[in-house]
Protein backbone atom coordinates (compact mmCIF):
# COMPACT_ATOMS: atom_id res chain seq x y z
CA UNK A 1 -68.94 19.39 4.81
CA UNK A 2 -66.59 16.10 4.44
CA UNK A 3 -65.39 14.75 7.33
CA UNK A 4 -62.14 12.69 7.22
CA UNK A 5 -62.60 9.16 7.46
CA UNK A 6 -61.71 7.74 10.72
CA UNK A 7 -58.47 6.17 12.15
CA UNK A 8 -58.74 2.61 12.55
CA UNK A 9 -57.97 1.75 16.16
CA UNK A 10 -55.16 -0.90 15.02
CA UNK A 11 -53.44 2.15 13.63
CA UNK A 12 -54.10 4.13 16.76
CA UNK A 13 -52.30 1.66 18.64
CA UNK A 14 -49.68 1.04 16.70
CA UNK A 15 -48.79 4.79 16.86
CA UNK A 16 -49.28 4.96 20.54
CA UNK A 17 -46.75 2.42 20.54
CA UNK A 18 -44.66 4.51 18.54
CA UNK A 19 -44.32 7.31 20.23
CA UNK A 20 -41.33 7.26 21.76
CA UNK A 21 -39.29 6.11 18.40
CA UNK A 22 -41.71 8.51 16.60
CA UNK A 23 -39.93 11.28 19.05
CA UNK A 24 -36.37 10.23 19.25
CA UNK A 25 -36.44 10.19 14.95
CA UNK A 26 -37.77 13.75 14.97
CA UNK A 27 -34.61 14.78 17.33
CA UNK A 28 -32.21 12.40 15.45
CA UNK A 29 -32.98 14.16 12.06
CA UNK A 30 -33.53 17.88 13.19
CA UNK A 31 -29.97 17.57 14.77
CA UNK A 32 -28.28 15.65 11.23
CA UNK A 33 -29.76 18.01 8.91
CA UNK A 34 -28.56 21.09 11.62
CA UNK A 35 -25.64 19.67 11.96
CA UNK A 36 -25.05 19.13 7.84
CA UNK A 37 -26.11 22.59 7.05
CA UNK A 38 -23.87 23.85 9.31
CA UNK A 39 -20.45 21.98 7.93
CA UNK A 40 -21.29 22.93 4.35
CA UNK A 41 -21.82 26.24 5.23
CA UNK A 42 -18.47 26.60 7.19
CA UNK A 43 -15.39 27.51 5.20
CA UNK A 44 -13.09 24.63 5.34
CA UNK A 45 -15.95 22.22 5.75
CA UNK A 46 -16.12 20.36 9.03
CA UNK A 47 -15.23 16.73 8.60
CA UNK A 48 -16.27 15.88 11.65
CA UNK A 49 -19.85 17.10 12.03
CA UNK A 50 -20.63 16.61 8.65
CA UNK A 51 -19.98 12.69 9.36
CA UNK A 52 -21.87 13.49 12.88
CA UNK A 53 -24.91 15.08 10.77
CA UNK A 54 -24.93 11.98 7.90
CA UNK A 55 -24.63 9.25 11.05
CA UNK A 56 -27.70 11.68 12.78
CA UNK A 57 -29.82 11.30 9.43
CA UNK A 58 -29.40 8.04 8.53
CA UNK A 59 -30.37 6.63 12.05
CA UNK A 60 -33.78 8.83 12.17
CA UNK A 61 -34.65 7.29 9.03
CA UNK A 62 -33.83 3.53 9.70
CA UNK A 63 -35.96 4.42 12.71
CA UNK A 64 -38.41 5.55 10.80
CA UNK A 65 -38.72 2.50 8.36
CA UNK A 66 -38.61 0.35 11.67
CA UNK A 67 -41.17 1.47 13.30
CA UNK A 68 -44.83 -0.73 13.70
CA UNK A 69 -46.36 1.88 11.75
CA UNK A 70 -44.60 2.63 8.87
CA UNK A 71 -46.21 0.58 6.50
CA UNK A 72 -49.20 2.52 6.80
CA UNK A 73 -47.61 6.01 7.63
CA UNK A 74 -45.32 5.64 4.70
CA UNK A 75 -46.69 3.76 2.33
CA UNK A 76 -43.84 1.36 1.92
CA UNK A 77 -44.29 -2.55 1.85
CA UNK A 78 -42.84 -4.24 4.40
CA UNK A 79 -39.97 -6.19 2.05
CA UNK A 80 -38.37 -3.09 0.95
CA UNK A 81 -38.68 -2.03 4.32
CA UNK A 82 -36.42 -4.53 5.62
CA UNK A 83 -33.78 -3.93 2.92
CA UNK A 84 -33.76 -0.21 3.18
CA UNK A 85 -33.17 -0.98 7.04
CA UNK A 86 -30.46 -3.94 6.25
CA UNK A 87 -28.82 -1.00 3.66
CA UNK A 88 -28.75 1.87 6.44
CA UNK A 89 -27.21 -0.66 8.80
CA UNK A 90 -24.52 -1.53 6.67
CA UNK A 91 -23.57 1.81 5.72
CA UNK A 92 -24.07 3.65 9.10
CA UNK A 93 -21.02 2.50 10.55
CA UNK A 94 -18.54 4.25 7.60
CA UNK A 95 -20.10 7.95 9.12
CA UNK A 96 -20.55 6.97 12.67
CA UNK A 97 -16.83 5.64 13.12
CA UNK A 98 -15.26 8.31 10.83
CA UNK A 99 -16.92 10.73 13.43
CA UNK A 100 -15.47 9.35 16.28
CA UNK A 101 -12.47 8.60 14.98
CA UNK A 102 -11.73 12.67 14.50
CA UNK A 103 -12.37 12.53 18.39
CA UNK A 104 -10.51 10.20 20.10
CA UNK A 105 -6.91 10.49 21.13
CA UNK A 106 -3.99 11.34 18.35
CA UNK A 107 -2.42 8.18 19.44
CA UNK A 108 -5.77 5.54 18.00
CA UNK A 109 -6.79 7.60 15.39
CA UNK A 110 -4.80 6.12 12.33
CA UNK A 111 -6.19 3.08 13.89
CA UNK A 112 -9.62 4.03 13.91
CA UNK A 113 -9.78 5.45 10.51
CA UNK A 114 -8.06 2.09 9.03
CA UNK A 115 -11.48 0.66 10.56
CA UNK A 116 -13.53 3.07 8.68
CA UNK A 117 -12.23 1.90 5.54
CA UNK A 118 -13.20 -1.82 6.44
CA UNK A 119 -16.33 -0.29 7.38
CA UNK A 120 -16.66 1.27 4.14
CA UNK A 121 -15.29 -2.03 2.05
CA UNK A 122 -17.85 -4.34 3.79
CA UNK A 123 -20.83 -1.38 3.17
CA UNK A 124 -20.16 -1.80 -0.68
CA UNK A 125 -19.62 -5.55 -0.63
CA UNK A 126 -22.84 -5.76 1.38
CA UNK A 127 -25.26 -3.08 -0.73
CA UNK A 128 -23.70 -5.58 -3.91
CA UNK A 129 -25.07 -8.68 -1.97
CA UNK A 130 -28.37 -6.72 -1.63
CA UNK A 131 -28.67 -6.13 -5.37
CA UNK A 132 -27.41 -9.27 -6.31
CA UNK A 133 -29.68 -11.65 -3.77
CA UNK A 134 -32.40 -9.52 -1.64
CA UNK A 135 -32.23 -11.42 1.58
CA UNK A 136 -30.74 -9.23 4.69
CA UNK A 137 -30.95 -12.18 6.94
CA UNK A 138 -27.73 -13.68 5.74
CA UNK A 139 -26.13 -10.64 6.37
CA UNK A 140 -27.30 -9.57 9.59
CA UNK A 141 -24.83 -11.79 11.57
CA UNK A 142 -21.80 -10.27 9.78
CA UNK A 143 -23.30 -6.62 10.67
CA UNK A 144 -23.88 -7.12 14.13
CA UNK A 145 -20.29 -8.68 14.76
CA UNK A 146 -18.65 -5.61 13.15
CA UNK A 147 -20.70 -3.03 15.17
CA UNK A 148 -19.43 -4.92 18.63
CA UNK A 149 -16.07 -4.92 16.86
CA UNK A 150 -16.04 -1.18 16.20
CA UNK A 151 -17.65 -0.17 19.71
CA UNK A 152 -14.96 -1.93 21.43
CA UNK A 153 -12.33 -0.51 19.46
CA UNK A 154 -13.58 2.68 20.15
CA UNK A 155 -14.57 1.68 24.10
CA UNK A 156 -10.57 1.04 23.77
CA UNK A 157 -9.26 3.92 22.43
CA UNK A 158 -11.50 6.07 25.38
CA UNK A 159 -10.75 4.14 27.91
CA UNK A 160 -7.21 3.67 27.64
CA UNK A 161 -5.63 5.49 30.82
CA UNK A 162 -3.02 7.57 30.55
CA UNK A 163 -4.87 10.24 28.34
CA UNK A 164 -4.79 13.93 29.19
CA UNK A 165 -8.04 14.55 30.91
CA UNK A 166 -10.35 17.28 28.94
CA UNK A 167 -14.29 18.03 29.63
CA UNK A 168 -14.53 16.59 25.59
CA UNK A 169 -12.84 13.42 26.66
CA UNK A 170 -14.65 13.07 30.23
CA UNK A 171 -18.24 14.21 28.20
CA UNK A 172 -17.50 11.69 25.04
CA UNK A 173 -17.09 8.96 27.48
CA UNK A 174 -20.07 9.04 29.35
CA UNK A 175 -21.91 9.51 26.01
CA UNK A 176 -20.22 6.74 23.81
CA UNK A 177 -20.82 4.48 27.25
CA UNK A 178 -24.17 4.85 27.60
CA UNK A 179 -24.73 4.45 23.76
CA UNK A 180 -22.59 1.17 23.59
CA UNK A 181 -24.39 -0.44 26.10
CA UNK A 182 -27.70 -0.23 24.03
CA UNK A 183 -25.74 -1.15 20.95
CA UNK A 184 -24.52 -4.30 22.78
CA UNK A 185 -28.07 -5.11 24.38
CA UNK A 186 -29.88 -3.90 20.67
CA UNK A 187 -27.34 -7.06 19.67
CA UNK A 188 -27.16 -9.73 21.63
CA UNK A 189 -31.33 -9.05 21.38
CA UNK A 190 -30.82 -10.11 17.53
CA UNK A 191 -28.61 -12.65 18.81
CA UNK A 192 -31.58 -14.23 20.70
CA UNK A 193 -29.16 -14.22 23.81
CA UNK A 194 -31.22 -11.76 25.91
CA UNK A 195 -34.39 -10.24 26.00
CA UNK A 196 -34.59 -6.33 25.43
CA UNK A 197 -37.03 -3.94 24.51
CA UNK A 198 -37.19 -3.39 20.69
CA UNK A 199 -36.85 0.62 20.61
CA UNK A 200 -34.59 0.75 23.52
CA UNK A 201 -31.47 1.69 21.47
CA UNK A 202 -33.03 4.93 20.31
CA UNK A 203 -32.72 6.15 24.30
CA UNK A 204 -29.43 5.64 24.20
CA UNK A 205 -28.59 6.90 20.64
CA UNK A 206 -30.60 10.08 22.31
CA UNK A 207 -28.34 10.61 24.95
CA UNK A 208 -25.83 10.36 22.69
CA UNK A 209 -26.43 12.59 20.43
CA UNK A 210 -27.15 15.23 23.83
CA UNK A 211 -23.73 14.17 24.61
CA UNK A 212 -22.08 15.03 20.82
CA UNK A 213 -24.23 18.04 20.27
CA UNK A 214 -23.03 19.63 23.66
CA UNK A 215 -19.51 19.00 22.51
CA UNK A 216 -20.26 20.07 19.05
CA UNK A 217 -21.45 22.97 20.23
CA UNK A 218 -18.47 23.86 22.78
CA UNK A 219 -15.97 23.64 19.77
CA UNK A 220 -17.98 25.43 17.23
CA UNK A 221 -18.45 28.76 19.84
CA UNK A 222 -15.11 28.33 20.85
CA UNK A 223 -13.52 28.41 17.28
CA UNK A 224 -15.51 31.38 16.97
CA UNK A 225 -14.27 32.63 19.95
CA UNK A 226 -10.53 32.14 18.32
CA UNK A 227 -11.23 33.54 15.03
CA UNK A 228 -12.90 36.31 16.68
CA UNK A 229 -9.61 36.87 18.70
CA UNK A 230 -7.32 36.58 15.38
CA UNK A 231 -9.42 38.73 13.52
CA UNK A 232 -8.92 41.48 16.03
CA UNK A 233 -4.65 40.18 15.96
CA UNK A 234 -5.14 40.68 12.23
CA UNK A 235 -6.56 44.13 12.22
CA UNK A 236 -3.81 44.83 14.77
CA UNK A 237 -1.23 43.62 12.36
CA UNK A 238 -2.83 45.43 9.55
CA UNK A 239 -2.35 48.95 11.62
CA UNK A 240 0.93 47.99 12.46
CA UNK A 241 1.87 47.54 8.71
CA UNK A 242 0.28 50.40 7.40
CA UNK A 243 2.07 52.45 10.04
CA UNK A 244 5.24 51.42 8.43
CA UNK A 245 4.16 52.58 5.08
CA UNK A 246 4.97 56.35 4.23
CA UNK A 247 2.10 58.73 5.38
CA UNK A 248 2.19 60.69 2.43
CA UNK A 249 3.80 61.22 -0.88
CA UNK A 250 6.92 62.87 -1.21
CA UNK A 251 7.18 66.28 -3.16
CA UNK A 252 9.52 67.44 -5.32
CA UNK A 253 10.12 70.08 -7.44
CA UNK A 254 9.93 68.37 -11.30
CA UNK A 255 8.02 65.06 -9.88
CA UNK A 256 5.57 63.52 -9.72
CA UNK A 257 4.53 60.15 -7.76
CA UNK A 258 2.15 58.26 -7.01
CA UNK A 259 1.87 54.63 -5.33
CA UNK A 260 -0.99 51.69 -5.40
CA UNK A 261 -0.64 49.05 -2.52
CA UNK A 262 -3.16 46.49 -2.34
CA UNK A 263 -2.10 43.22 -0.13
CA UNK A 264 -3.33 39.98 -1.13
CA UNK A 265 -4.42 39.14 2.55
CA UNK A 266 -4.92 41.38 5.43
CA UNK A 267 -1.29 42.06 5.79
CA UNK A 268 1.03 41.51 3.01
CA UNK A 269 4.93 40.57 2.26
CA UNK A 270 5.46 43.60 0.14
CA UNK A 271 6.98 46.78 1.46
CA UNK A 272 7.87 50.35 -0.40
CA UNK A 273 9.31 53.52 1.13
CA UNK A 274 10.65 57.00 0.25
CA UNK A 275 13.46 58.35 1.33
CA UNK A 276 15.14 61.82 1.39
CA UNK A 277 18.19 62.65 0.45
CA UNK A 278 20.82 65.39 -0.04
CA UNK A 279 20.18 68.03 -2.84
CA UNK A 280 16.50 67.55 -3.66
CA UNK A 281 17.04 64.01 -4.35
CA UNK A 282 14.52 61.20 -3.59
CA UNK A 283 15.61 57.36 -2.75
CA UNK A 284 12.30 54.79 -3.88
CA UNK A 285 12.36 51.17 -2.28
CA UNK A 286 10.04 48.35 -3.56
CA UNK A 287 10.70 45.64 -1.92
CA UNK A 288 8.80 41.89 -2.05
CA UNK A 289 9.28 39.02 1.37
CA UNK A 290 8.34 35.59 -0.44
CA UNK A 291 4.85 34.34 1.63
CA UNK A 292 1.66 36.16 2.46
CA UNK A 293 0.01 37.33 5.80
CA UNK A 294 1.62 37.28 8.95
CA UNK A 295 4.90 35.37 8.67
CA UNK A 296 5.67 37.73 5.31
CA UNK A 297 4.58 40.94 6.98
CA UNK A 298 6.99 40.13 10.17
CA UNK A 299 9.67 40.22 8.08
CA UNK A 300 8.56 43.22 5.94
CA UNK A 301 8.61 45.17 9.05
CA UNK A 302 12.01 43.73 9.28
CA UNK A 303 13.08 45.59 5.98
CA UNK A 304 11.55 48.79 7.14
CA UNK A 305 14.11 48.74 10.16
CA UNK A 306 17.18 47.80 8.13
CA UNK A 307 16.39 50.90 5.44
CA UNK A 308 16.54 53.07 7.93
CA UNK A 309 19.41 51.87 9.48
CA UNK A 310 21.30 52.66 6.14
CA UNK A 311 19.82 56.40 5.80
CA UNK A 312 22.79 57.88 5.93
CA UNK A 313 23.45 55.60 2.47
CA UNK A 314 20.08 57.39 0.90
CA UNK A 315 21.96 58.43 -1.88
CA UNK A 316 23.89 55.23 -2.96
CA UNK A 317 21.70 52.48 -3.74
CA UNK A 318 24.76 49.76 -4.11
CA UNK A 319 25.66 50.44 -0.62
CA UNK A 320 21.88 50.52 0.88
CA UNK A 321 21.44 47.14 -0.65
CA UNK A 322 24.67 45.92 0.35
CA UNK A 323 24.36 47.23 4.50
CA UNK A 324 20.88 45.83 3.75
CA UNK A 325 22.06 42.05 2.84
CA UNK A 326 24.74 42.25 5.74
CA UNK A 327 22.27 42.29 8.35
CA UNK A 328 19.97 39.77 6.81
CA UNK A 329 22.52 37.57 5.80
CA UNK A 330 21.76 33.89 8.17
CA UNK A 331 18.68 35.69 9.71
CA UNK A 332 16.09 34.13 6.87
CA UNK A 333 15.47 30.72 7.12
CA UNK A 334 12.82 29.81 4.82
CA UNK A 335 12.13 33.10 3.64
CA UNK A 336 13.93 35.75 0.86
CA UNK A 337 13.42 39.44 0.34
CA UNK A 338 14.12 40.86 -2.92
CA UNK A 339 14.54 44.73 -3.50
CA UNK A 340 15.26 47.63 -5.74
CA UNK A 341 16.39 50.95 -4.69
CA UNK A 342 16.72 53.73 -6.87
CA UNK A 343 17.58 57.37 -6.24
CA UNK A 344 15.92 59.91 -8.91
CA UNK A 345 17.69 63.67 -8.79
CA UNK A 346 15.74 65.63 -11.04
CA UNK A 347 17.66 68.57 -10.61
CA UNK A 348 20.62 66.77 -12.51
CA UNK A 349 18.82 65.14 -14.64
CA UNK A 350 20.31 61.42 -13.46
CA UNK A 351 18.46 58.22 -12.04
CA UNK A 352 20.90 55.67 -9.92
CA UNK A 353 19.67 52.31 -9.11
CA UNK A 354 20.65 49.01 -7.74
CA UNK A 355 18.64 45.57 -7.69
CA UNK A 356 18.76 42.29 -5.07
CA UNK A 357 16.77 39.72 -7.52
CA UNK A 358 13.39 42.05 -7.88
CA UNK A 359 11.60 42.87 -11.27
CA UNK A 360 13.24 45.22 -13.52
CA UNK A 361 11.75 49.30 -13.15
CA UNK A 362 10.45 50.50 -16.36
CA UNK A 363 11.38 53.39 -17.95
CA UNK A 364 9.29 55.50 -20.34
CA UNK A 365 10.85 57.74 -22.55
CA UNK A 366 9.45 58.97 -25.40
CA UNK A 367 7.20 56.06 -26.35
CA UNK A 368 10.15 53.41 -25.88
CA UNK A 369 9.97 51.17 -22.95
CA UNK A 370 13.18 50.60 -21.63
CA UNK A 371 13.98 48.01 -18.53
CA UNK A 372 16.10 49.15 -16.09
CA UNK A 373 17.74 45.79 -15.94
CA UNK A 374 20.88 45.09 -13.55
CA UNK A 375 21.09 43.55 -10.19
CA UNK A 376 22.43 40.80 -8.21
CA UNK A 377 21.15 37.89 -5.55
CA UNK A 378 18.37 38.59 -3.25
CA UNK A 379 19.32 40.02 -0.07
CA UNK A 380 21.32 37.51 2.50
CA UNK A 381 22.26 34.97 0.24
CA UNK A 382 25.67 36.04 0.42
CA UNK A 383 27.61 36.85 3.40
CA UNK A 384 30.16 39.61 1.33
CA UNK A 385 28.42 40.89 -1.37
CA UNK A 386 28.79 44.48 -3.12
CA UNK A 387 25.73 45.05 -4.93
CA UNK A 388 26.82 46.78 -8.01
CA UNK A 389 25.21 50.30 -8.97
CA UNK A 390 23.68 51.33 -12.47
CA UNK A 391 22.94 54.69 -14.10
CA UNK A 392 20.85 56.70 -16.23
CA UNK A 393 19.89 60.15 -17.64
CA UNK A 394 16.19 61.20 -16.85
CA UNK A 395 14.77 63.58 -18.74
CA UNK A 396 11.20 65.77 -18.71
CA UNK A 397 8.40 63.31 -19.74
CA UNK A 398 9.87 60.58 -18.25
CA UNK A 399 7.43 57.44 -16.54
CA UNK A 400 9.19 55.43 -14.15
CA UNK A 401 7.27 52.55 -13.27
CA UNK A 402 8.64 50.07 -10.11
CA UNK A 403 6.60 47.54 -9.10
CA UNK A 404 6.71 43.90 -7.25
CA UNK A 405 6.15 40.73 -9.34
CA UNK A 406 2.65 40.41 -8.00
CA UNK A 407 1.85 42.48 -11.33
CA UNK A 408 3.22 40.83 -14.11
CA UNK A 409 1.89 37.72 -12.18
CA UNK A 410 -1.89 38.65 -12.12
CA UNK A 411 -3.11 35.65 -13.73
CA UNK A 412 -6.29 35.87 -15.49
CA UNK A 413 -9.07 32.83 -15.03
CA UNK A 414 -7.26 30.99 -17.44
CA UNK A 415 -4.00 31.09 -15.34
CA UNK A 416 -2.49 33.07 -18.26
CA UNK A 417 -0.26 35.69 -16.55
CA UNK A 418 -0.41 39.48 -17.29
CA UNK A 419 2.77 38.89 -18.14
CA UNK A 420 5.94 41.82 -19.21
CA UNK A 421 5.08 42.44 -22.60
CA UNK A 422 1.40 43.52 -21.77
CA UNK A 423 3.17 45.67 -19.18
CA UNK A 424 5.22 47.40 -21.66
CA UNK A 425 2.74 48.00 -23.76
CA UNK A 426 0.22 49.25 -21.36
CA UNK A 427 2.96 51.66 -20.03
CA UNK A 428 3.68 53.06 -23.83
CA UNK A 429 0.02 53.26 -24.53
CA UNK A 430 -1.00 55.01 -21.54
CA UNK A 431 2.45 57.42 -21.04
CA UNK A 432 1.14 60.55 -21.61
CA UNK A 433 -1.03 60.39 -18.51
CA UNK A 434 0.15 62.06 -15.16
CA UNK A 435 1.60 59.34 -12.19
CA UNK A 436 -1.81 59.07 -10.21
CA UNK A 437 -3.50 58.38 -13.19
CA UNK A 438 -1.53 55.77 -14.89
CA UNK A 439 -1.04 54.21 -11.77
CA UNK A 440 -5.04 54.02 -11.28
CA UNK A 441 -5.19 52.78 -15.08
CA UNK A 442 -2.94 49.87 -14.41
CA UNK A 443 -4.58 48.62 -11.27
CA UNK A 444 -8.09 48.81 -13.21
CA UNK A 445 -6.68 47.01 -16.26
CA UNK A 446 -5.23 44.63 -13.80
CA UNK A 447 -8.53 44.18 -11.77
CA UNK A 448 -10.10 43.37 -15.39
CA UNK A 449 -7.74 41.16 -16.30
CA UNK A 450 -7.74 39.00 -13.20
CA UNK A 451 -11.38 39.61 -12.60
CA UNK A 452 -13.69 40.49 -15.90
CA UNK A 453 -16.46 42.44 -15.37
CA UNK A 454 -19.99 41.21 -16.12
CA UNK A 455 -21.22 43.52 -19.17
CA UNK A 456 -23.35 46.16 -18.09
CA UNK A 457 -21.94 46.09 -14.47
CA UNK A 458 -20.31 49.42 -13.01
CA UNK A 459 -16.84 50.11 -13.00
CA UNK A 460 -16.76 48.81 -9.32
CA UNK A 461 -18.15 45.95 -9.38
CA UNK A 462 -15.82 42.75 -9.86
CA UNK A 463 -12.75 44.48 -8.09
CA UNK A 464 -11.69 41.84 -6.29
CA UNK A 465 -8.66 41.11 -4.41
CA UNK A 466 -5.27 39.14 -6.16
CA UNK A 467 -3.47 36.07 -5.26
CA UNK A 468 -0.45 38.46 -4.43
CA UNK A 469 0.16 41.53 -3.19
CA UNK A 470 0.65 43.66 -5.29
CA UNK A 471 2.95 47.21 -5.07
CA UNK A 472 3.53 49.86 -7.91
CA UNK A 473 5.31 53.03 -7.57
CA UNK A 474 5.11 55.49 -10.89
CA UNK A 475 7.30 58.75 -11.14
CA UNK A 476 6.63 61.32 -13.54
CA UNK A 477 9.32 63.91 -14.57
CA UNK A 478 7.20 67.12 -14.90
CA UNK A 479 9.64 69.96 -15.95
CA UNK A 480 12.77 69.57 -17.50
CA UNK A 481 16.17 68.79 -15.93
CA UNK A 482 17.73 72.11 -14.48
CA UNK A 483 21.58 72.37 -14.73
């Protein structure tokens, strides 16, 4: 059997002597390519251990090329050793800086980042040099200077008294301290000034990076401590909201409804509601608060309240909207609500309606589309304003469609909209079906629209969720009008 030839003792030596650098590059590079991997695969990306993990990395590997043995161990001449280690230097402040700079106190930061972008301007003027005229020495100087210039800016901005104390600021300290002393020894060693131990700067960067990583790691399990605790507020919110929805679908005598609700986020801006009223009739609100999530569903609630505060006005839609807008009017700041309200009484064959700035209803009759278009200002623009009150016949076969504008909106990959027409013409194509069904054949032509299915996949897959919520209420007239 072949043995493997032996290893020279020079080599031996040399890697003895290497040990310690040998050890600190290993943690220096397990702890930039954790540290990467773990801002990519966060969701926004974390600027500032991604720059952490990049400054981790490129240290371990101008290490690495420093080392006595790399030659051998690498394979690398010793000329391009030196300029790969003059390149790493130049560039390792931009990441290293930009970290700290997210850091420090608000007051230095702008500061801080300016001197990332000198940084960053003398890193490209000095990889040109490289490329232009191979010879690090006459760089080196410059490099040096600029490191002591960007430790004591940042020994500055630490430092400064006054700050409000925190166990990042009293940990990041210690940490930077420790690490700018060996950058100012590892220095004034290249300056020839004192004498200091060649790898001694990788202790230090160790520490360092002990110090970072145990801050690192306090923010990271304490933002998932806080997104833990809103996702449990969220899902709070979301039972909240669907507790203001009605529990079940109103039944009348002649009609027909269904209703398809699906929010954009976990809670949503849009609200609809039934309500009773005198002689078999039925009241329908869609209503839309401008916004998503929280802020949107706060007020939504809001518009729950104020319809039933005008229940006694079920049966007049111009005065629900108009008690409505009273007590919203100078409560919205950057918000608007927009709402229809219509009142269908089957028995006499007649459909009221009133609108504050929403989409049109749609009304099928006899395979003409027809939009139920008349309204006014969204509700609490104005402080005295009658919203005016509209009327139809309905008749049996009727569709009534009412819906928020997060339908015609559904924008396709493209960004083309789904747009009225289609909207029309789905509801005239598909008007012979019953309310639950042509409202579940709109949200699936939606879904495809927004979302195309892959061919061959099932008819749930690619259902995804909208950029708005999205609310549609459908009435069907079943039997015909009694007198």
């Amino acid at each position: 059997m072949a043995t493997a030839p032996p290893i020279p003792p020079e080599l031996l030596a040399q890697l003895r002597g290497d040990l310690l650098p040998l050890f600190v590059a290993a943690i220096t590079l397990t702890v930039g390519t954790a540290s990467i991997a773990l801002a990519v695969a966060r969701r926004p990306r974390d600027r500032a251990l991604l720059s952490f993990g990049v400054t981790a990395e490129l240290y371990g590997v101008r290490l690495l090329l420093t080392l006595n043995s790399a030659g051998v161990l690498f394979g690398i001449d010793a000329v391009p050793r030196h300029l790969a280690v003059a390149a790493i230097g130049y560039c390792i402040l931009v990441p290293f800086f930009d970290f700290l700079s997210r850091l420090v106190p608000a007051r230095w930061r702008t500061t801080l980042r300016r001197l990332v972008a000198v940084d960053l301007a003398c890193a490209v003027a000095g990889l040109a040099f490289l490329a232009w005229r191979p010879d690090a020495v006459a760089l080196n100087l410059f490099f040096s200077w600029l490191a002591l210039l960007n430790v004591g800016m940042v020994l500055l901005a630490l430092l400064r008294p006054g700050e409000p104390p925190s166990w990042e600021l009293r940990r990041l300290r210690a940490a930077f301290g420790i690490v700018a002393f060996f950058i100012l020894c590892e220095n004034l060693r290249g300056f020839r000034i004192i004498a200091w131990p060649q790898f001694a700067e990788g202790l230090g960067m160790l520490v360092f990076v002990g110090g970072l990583g145990s801050i690192v790691a306090r923010q990271f399990f304490a933002g998932r401590s806080r997104l833990a605790a809103l996702r449990q507020e969220l899902d709070t919110a979301r039972l909240i909201q669907s507790s203001l929805l009605p529990a079940e679908l109103p039944r009348l005598p002649g009609l027909d409804v269904a209703v398809r609700y699906v929010p954009a986020t976990e809670v949503a801006g849009d609200l609809y509601d039934f309500l009773p009223a005198s002689g078999n009739r039925l009241g329908v609100l869609v209503a839309d608060v401008s916004g998503h999530g929280v802020p949107a569903a706060l007020v939504a609630s809001m518009v729950k309240i104020a319809v039933a505060a005008q229940a006694a006005d079920a049966a007049a839609p111009g005065k629900m909207l108009t008690g409505m807008s009273h007590i919203f009017h100078r409560r919205l700041r950057t918000q608007f609500i927009t709402a229809v309200y219509l009142c269908l009484d089957v028995g006499a064959g007649s459909l009221r309606w009133a609108n504050a700035g929403h989409p049109p209803p749609l009304l099928l009759r006899r395979g003409e589309v027809r939009e139920l278009a008349a309204g006014g200002p969204i509700l609490g623009r104005l402080a005295r304003r009658d919203y005016a009150e509209s009327s139809t016949t309905l008749e049996a076969g009727d569709r009534l469609l009412v819906f928020s504008d997060g339908i015609p909106e559904a924008a396709s990959p493209s960004g083309e909209p789904f747009g009225d027409d289609r909207l029309q013409a789905f509801l005239a194509a598909h008007g012979h079906l019953s309310a639950d069904a042509l409202a579940g054949a709109l949200l699936s032509q939606l879904e495809t629209w927004s979302r195309p299915r892959p061919p061959g996949a099932s008819p749930d897959e690619g259902a995804q969720g909208f950029a708005d919520d999205l609310t549609l209420v459908v009435a069907a007239v079943a039997s015909p009008a009694a007198s």
